[in-house]
C-alpha atoms as a PDB file:
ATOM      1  CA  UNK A   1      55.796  91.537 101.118  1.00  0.00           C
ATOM      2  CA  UNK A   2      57.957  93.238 104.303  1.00  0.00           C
ATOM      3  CA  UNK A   3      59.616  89.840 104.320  1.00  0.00           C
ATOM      4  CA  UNK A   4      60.636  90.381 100.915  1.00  0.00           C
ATOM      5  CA  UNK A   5      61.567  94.184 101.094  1.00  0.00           C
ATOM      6  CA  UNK A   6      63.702  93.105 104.385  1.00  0.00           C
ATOM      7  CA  UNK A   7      65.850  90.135 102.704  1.00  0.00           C
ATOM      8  CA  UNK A   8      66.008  93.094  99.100  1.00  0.00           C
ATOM      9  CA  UNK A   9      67.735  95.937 102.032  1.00  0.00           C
ATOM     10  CA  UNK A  10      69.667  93.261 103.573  1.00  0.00           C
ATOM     11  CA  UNK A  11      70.972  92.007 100.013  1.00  0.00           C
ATOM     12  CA  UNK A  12      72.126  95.029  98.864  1.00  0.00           C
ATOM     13  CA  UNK A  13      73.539  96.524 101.565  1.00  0.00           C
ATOM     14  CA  UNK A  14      75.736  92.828 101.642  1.00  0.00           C
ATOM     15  CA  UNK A  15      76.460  93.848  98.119  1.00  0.00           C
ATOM     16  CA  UNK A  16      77.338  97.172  98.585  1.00  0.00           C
ATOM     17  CA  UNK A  17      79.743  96.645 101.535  1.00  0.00           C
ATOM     18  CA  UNK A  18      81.438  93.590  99.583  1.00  0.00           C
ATOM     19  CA  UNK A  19      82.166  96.755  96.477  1.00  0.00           C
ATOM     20  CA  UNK A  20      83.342  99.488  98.990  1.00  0.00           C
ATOM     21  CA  UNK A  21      85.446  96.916 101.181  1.00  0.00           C
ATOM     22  CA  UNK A  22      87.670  95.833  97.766  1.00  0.00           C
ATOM     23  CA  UNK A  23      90.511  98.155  97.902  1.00  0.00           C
ATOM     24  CA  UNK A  24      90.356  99.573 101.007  1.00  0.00           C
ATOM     25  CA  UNK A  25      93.674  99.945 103.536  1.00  0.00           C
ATOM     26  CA  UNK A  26      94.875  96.963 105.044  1.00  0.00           C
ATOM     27  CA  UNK A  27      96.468  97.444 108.257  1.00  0.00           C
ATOM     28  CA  UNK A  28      99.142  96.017 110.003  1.00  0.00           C
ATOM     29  CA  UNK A  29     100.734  96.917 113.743  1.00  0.00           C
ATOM     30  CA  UNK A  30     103.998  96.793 115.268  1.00  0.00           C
ATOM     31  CA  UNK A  31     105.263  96.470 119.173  1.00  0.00           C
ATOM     32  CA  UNK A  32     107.532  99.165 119.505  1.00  0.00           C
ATOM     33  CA  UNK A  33     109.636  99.279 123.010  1.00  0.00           C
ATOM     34  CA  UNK A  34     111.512 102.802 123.585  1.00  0.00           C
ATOM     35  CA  UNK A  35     114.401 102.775 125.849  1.00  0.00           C
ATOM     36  CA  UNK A  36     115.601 106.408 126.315  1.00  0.00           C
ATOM     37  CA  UNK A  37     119.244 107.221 127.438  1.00  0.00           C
ATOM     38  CA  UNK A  38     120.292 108.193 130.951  1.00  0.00           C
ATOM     39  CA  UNK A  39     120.064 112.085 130.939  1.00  0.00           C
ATOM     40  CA  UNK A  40     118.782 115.052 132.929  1.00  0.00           C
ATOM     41  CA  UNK A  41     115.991 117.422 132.495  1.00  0.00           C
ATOM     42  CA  UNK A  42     112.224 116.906 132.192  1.00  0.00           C
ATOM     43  CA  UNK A  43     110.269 113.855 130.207  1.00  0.00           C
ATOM     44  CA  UNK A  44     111.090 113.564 126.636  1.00  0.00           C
ATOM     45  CA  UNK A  45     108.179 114.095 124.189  1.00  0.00           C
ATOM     46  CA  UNK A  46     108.786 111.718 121.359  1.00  0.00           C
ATOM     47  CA  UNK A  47     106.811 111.544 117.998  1.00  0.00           C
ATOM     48  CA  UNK A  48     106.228 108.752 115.320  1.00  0.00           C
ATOM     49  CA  UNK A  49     105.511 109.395 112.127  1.00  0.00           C
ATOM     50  CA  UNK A  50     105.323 107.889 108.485  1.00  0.00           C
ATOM     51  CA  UNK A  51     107.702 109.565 106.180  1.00  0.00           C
ATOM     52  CA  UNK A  52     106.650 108.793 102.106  1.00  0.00           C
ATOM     53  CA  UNK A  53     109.255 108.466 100.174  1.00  0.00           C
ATOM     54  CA  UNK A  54     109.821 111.872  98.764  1.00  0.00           C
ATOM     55  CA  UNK A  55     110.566 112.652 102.645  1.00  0.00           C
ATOM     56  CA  UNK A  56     107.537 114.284 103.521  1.00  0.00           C
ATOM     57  CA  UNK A  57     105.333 113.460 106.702  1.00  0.00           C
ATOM     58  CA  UNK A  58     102.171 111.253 105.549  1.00  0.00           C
ATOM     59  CA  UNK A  59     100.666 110.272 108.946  1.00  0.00           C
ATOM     60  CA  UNK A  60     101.444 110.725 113.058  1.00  0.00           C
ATOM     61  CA  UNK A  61     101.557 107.174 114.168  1.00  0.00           C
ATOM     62  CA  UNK A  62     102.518 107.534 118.159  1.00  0.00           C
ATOM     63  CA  UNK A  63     103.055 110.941 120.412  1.00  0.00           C
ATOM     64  CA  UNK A  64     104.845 110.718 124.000  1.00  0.00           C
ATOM     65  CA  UNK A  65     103.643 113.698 125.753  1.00  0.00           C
ATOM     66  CA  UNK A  66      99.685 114.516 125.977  1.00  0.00           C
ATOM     67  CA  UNK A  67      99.962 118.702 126.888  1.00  0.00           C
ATOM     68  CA  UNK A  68     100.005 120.268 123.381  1.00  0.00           C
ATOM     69  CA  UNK A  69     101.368 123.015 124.824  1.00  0.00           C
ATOM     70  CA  UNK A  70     104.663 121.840 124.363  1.00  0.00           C
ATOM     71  CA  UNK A  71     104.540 120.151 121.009  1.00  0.00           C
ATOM     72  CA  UNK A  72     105.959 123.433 118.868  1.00  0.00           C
ATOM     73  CA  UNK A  73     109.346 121.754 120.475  1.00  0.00           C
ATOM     74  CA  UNK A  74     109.096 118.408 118.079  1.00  0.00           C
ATOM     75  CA  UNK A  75     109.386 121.691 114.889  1.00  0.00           C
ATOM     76  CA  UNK A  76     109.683 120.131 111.884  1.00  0.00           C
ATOM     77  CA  UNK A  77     106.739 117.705 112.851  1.00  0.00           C
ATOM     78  CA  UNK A  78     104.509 120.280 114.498  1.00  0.00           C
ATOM     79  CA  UNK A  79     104.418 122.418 111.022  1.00  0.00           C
ATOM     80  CA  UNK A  80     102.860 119.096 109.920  1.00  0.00           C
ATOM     81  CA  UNK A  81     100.483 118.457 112.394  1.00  0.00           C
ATOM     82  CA  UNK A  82      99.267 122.327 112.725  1.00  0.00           C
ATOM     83  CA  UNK A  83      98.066 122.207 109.049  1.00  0.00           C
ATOM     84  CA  UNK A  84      96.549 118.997 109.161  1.00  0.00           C
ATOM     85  CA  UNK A  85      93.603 117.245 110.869  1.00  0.00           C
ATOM     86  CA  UNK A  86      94.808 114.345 112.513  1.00  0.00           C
ATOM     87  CA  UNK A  87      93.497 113.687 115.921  1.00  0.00           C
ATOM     88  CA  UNK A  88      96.263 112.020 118.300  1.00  0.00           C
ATOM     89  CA  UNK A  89      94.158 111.452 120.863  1.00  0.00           C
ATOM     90  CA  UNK A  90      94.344 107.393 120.847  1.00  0.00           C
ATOM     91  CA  UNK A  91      97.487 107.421 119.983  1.00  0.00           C
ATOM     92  CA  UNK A  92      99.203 109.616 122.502  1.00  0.00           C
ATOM     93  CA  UNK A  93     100.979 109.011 126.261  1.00  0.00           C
ATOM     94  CA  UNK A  94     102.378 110.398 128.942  1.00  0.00           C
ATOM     95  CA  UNK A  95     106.345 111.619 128.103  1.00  0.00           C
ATOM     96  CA  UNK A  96     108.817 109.201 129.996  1.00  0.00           C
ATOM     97  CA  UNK A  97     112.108 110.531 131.484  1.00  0.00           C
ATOM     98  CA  UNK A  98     115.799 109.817 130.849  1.00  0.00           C
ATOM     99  CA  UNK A  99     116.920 106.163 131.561  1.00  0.00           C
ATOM    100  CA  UNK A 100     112.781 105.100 131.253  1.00  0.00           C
ATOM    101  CA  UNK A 101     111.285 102.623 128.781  1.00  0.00           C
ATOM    102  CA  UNK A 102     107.577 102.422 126.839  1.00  0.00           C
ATOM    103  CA  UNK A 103     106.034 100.166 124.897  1.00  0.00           C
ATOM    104  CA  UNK A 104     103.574 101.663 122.271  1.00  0.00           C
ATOM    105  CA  UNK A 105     101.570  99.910 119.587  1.00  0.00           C
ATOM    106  CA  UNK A 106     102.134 101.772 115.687  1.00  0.00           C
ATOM    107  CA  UNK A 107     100.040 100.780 113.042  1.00  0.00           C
ATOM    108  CA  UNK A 108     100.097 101.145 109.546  1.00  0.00           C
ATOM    109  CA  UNK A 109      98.555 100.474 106.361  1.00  0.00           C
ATOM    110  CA  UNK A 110     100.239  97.223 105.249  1.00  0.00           C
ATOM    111  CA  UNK A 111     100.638  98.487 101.383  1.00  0.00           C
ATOM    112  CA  UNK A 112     103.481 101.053 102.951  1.00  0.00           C
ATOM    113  CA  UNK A 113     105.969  97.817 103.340  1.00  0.00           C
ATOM    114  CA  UNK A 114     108.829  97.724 101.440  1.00  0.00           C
ATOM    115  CA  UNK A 115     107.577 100.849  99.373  1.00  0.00           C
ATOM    116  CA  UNK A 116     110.214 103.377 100.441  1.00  0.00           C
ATOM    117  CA  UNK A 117     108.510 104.781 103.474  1.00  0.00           C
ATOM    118  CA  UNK A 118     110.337 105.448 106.575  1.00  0.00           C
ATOM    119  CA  UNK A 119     109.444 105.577 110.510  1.00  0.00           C
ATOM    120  CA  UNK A 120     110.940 108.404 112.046  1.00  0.00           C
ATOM    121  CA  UNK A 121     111.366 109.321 115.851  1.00  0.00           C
ATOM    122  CA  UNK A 122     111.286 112.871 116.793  1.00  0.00           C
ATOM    123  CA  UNK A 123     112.918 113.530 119.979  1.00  0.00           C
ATOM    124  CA  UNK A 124     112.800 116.599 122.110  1.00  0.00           C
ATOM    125  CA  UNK A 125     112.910 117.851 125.553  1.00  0.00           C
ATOM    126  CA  UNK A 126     112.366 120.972 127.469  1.00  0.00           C
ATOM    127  CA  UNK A 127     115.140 124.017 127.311  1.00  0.00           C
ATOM    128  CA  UNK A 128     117.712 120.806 125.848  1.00  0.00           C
ATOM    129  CA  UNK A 129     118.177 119.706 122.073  1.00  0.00           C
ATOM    130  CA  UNK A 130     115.922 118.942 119.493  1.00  0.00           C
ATOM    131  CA  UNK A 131     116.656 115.746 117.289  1.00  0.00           C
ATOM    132  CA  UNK A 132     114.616 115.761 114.047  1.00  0.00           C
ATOM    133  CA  UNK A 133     115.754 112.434 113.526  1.00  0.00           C
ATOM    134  CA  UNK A 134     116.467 110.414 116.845  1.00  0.00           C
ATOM    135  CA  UNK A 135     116.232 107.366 114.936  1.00  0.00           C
ATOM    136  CA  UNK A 136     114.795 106.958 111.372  1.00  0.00           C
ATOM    137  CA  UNK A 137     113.927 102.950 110.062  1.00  0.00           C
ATOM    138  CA  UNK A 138     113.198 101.886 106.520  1.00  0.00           C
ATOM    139  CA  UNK A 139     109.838 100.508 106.484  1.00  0.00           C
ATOM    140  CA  UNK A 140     111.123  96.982 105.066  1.00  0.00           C
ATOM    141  CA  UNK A 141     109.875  93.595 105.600  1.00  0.00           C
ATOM    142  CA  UNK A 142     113.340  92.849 106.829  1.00  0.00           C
ATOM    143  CA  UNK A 143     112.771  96.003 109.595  1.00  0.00           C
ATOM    144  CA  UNK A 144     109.788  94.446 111.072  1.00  0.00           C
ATOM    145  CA  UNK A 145     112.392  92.815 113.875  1.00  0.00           C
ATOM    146  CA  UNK A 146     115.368  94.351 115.368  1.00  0.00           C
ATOM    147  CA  UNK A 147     116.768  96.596 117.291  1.00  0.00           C
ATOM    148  CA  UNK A 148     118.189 100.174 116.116  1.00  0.00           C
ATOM    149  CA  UNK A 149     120.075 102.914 118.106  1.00  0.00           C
ATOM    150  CA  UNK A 150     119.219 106.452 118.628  1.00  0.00           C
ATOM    151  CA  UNK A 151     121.198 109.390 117.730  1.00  0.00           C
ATOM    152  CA  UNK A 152     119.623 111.692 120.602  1.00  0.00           C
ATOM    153  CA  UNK A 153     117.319 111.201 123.524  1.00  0.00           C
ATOM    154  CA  UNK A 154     116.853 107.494 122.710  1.00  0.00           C
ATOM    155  CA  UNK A 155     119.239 104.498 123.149  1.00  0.00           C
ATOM    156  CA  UNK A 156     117.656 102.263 121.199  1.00  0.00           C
ATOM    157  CA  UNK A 157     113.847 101.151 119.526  1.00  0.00           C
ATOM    158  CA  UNK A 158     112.911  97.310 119.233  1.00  0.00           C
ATOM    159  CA  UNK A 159     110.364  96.697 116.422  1.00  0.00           C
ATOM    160  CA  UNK A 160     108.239  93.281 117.014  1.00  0.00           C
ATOM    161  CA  UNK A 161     105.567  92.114 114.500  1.00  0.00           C
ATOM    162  CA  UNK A 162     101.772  92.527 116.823  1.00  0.00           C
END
C-alpha cells in the first residue's frame, strides 16, 4: 500500500507541474559589451531596463554600480525602483570608468521580442550629466546583433544572442 500511495504523490505532483509549467515565461539572454567614452570624473553607474511599450519601466535588467547610495542619480529610473520590489542583487556590478568596457549578461522573457518593448541605458555619473536615455534599442528580432552608439557616457553597446 506505501508503494502505491508513493507512485499516487509522485503522479500528481508530475501532473500538476506539467499544468502550472504551460504558460509560464520563457526566457531568453543577451551578451551585452559596454564600451564607455573617454571622459573624466568618477565610474559611471549605468542601468538596464525594459521599457513596455506605453514607455513605462517594466523590469531592471542590469545595474553598474553596487552602493545604493548613489542610485537617486539614474532619476527617472530610481522613482521606479523605490516603489517597486525588485532585488538587483544578481544582477548588479561594480561602475567602470571613462574609456573602460563590461560585458554583462540581460535576460528577458522571450514573449517581449518584437512586441514594442525597448532596452534602455541610463547613464549617470557623479557631480556630471545625467542621460535618461544614453542609448535606447527596440527589442526586435533584427536588434538581437549589432552595434548602437550612445548619446552620453557610452560610445557604443554590442548586443550578441547568449
Amino acid at each position: 500500500m506505501k508503494i502505491f500511495k508513493s507512485i499516487l504523490v509522485v503522479v500528481v505532483a508530475l501532473a500538476l507541474a506539467g499544468f502550472t509549467s504551460h504558460g509560464t515565461k520563457e526566457e531568453t539572454s543577451l551578451k551585452c559589451l559596454v564600451q564607455l567614452i573617454n571622459y573624466q570624473g568618477e565610474g559611471a553607474y549605468m542601468v538596464v531596463s525594459l521599457i513596455n511599450p506605453d514607455g513605462k519601466y517594466e523590469k531592471t535588467l542590469y545595474v553598474l554600480g553596487e552602493d545604493e547610495e548613489w542610485y537617486h542619480d539614474l532619476t527617472q529610473w530610481f522613482a521606479f525602483f523605490e516603489t517597486g520590489k525588485e532585488k538587483i542583487d544578481a544582477i548588479s556590478g561594480a561602475t567602470i570608468a571613462g574609456g573602460e568596457r563590461t560585458v554583462c549578461v540581460l535576460g528577458f522573457d522571450k514573449t517581449k521580442l518584437d512586441a514594442g518593448y525597448k532596452l534602455r541605458f541610463e547613464t549617470a555619473v557623479e557631480n556630471q550629466k545625467y542621460y535618461t536615455e544614453d542609448v535606447q534599442i527596440d527589442l526586435t528580432s533584427a536588434n538581437l546583433t549589432g552595434k548602437f552608439e550612445g548619446s552620453g557616457y557610452i560610445r557604443y553597446i554590442r548586443l550578441i544572442p547568449n
